[in-house]
N, C-alpha and C. Protein backbone atom coordinates (compact mmCIF):
# COMPACT_ATOMS: atom_id res chain seq x y z
N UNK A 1 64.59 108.48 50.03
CA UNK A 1 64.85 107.18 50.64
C UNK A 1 66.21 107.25 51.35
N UNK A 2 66.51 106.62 52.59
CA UNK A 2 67.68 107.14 52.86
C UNK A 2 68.94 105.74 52.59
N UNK A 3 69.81 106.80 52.83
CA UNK A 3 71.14 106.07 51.96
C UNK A 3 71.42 104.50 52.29
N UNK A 4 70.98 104.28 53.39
CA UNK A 4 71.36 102.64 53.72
C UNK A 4 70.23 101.77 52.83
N UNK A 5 68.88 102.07 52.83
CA UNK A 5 68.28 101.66 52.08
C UNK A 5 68.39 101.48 51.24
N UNK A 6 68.95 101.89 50.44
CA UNK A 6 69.62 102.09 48.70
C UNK A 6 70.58 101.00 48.79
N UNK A 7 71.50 101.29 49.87
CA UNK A 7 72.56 100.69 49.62
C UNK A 7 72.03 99.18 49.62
N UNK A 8 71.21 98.91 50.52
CA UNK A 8 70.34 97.58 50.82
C UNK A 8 70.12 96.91 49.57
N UNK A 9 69.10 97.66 48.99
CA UNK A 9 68.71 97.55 47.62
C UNK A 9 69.17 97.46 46.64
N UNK A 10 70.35 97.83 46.42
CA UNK A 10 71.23 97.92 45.09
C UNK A 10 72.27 96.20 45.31
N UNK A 11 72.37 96.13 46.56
CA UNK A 11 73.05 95.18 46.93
C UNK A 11 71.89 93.96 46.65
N UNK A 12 70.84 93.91 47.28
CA UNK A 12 69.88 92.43 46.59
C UNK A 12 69.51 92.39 45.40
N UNK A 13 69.82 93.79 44.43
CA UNK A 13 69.58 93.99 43.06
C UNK A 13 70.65 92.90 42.65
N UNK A 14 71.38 93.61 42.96
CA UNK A 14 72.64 93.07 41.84
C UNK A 14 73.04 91.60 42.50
N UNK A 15 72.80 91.07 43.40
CA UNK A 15 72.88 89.82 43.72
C UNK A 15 71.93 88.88 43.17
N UNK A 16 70.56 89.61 42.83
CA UNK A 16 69.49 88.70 42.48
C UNK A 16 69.98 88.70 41.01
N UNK A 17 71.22 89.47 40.74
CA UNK A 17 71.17 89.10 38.66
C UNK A 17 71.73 87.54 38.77
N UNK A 18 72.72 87.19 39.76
CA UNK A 18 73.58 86.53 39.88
C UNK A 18 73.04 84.93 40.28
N UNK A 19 71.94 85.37 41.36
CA UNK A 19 71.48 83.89 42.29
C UNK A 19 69.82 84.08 41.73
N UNK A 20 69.34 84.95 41.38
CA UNK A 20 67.80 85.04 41.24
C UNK A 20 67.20 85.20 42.31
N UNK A 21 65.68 85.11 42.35
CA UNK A 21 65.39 85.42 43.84
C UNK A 21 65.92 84.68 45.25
N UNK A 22 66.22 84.22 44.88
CA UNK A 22 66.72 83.34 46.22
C UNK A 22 67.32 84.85 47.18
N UNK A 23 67.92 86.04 46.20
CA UNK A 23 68.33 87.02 46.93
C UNK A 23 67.41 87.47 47.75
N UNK A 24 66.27 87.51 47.53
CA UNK A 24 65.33 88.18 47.91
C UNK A 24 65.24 87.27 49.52
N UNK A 25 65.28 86.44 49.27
CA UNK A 25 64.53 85.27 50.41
C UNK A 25 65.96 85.20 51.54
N UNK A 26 67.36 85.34 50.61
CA UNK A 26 68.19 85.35 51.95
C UNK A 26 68.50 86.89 52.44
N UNK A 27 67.73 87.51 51.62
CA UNK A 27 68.37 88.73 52.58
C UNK A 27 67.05 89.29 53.77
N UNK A 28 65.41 88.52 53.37
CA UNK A 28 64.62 88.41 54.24
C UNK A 28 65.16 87.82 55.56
N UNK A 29 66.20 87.11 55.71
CA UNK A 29 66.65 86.33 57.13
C UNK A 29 67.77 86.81 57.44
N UNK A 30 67.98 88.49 56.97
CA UNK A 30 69.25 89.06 57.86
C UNK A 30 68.31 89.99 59.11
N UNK A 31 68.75 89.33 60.51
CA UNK A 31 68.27 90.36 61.18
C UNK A 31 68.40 91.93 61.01
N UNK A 32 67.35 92.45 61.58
CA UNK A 32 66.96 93.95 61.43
C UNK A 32 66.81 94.58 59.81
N UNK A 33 66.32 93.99 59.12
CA UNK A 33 66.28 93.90 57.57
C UNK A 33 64.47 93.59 57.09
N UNK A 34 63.72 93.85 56.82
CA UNK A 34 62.65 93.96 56.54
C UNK A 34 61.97 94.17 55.51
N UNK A 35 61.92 92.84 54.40
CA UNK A 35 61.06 92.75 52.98
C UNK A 35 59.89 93.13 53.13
N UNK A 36 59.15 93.99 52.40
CA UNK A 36 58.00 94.39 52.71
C UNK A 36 57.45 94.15 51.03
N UNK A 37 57.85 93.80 50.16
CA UNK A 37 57.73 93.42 48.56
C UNK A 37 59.25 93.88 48.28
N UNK A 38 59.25 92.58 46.43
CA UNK A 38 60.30 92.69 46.25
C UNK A 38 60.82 94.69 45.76
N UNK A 39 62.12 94.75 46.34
CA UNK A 39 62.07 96.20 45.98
C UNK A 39 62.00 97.37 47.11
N UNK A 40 60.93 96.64 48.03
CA UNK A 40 60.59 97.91 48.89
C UNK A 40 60.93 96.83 50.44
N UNK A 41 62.38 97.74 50.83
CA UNK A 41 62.96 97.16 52.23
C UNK A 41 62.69 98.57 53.42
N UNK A 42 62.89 97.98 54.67
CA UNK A 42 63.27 99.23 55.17
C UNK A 42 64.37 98.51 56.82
N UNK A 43 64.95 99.32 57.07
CA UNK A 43 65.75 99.07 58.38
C UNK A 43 65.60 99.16 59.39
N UNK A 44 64.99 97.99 59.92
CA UNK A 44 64.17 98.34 61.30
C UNK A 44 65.51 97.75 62.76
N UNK A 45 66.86 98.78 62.44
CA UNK A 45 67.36 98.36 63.72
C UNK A 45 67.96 99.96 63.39
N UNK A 46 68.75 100.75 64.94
CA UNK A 46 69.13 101.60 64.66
C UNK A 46 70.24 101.91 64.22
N UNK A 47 71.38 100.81 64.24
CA UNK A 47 72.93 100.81 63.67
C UNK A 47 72.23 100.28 61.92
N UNK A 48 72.50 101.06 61.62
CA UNK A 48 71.83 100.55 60.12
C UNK A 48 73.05 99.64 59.59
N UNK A 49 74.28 100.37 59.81
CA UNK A 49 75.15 99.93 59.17
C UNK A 49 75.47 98.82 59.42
N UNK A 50 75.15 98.14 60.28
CA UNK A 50 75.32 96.66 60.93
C UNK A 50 74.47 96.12 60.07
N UNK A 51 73.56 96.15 59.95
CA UNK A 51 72.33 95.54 58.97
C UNK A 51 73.17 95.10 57.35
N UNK A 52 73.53 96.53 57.01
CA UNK A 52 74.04 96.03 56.22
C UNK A 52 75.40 95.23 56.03
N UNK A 53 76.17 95.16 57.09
CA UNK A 53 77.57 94.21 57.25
C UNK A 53 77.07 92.73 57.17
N UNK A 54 75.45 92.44 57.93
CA UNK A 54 74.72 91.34 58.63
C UNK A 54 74.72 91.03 56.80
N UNK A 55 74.04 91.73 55.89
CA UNK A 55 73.60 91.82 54.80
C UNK A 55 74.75 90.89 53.52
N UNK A 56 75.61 91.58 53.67
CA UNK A 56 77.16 91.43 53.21
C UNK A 56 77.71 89.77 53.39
N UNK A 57 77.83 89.41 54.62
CA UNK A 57 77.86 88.34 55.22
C UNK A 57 77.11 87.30 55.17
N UNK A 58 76.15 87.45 54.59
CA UNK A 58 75.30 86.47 54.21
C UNK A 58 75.17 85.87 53.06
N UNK A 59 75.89 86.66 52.39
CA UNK A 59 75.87 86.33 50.95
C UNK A 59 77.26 85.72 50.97
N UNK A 60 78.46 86.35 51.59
CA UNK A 60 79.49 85.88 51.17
C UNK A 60 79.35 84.43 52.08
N UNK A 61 78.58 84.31 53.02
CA UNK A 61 78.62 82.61 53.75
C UNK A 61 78.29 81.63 52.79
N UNK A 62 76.97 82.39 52.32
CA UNK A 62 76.46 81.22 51.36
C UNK A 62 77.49 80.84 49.61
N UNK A 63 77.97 82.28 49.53
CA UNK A 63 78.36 82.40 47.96
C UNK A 63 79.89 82.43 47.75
N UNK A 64 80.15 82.95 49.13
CA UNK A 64 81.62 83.14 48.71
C UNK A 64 82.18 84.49 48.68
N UNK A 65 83.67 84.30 48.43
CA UNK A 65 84.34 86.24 48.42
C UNK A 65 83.87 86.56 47.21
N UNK A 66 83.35 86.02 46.37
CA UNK A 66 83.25 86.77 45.09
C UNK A 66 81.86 87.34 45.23
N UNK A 67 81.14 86.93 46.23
CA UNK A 67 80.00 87.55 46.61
C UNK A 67 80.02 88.87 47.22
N UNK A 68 80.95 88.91 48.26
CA UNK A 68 81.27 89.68 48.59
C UNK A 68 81.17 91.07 48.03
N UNK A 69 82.62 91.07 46.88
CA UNK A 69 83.34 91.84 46.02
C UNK A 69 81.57 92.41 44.98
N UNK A 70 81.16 91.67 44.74
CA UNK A 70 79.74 92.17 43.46
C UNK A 70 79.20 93.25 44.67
N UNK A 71 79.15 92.78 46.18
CA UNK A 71 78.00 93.38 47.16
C UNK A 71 79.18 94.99 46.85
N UNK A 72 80.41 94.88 47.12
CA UNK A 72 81.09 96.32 46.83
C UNK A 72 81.06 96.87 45.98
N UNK A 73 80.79 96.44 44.65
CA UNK A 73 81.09 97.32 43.48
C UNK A 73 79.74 97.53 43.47
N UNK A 74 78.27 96.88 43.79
CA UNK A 74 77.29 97.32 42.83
C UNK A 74 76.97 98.72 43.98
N UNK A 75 77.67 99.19 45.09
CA UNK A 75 77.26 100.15 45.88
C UNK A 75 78.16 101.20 45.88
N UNK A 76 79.33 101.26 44.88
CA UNK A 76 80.57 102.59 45.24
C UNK A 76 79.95 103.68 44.85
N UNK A 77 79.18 103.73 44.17
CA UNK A 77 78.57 104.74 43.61
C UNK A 77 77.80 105.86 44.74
N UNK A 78 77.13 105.04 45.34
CA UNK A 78 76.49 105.40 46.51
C UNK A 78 77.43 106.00 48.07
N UNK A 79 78.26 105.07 48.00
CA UNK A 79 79.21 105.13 49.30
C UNK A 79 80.21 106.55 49.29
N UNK A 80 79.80 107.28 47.88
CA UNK A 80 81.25 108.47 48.08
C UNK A 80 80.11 109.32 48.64
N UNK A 81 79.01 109.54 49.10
CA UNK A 81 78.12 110.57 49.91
C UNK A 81 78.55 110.40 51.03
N UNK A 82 79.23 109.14 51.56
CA UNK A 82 79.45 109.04 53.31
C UNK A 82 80.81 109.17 53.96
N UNK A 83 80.65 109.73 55.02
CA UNK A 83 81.76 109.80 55.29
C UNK A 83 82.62 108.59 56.14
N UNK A 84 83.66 108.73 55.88
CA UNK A 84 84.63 107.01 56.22
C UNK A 84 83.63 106.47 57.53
N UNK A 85 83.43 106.81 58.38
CA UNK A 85 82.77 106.13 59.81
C UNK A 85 81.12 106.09 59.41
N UNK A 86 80.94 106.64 58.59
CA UNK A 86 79.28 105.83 57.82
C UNK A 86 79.37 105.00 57.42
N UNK A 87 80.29 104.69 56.61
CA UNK A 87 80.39 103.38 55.33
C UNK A 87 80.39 102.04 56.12
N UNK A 88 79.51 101.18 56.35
CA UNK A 88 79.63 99.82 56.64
C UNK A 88 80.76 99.10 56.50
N UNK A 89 81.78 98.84 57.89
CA UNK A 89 82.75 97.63 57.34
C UNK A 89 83.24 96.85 56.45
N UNK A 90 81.96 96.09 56.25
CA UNK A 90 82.14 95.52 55.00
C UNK A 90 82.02 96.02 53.48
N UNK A 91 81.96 96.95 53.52
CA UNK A 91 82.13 97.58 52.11
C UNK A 91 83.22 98.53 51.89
N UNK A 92 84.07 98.81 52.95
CA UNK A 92 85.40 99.92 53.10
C UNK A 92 86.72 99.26 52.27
């Protein structure tokens, strides 16, 4: 699966502990972002990483910086495979 996907995923994971599905349903209305069941996303734009900034931002509009901050930690794990100009903005 490739790495933005994950990152996608780990990010509506750990948001849905927080808000419940509702994660599911706002991260269906980030452009270039594509629910296909809960669980299984894929990235249908080619800056992926925008997707996921779009991703990031949506949560913190609705939730706040502390939304934010959960969207960073539940993905560091993932983010030390990339190199600095991979890593999405909003998660640097």
């Amino acid at each position: 699966m490739d790495i933005y996907n994950q990152i996608a995923i780990r990010i509506i994971k750990e948001q849905e502990l927080v808000i419940g599905p509702l994660a599911w349903i706002e991260a269906s209305k980030v452009h270039g972002l594509k629910i296909h069941e809960q669980g299984v996303l894929s990235i249908e734009q080619e800056d992926k990483s925008a997707v996921i900034d779009g991703l990031v931002a949506k949560y913190q509009r609705l939730f706040g910086k502390a939304s934010h901050e959960v969207c960073k930690h539940a993905v560091a794990g993932l983010l030390s495979g990339l190199t600095a100009d991979q890593i999405p903005s909003s998660l640097r």
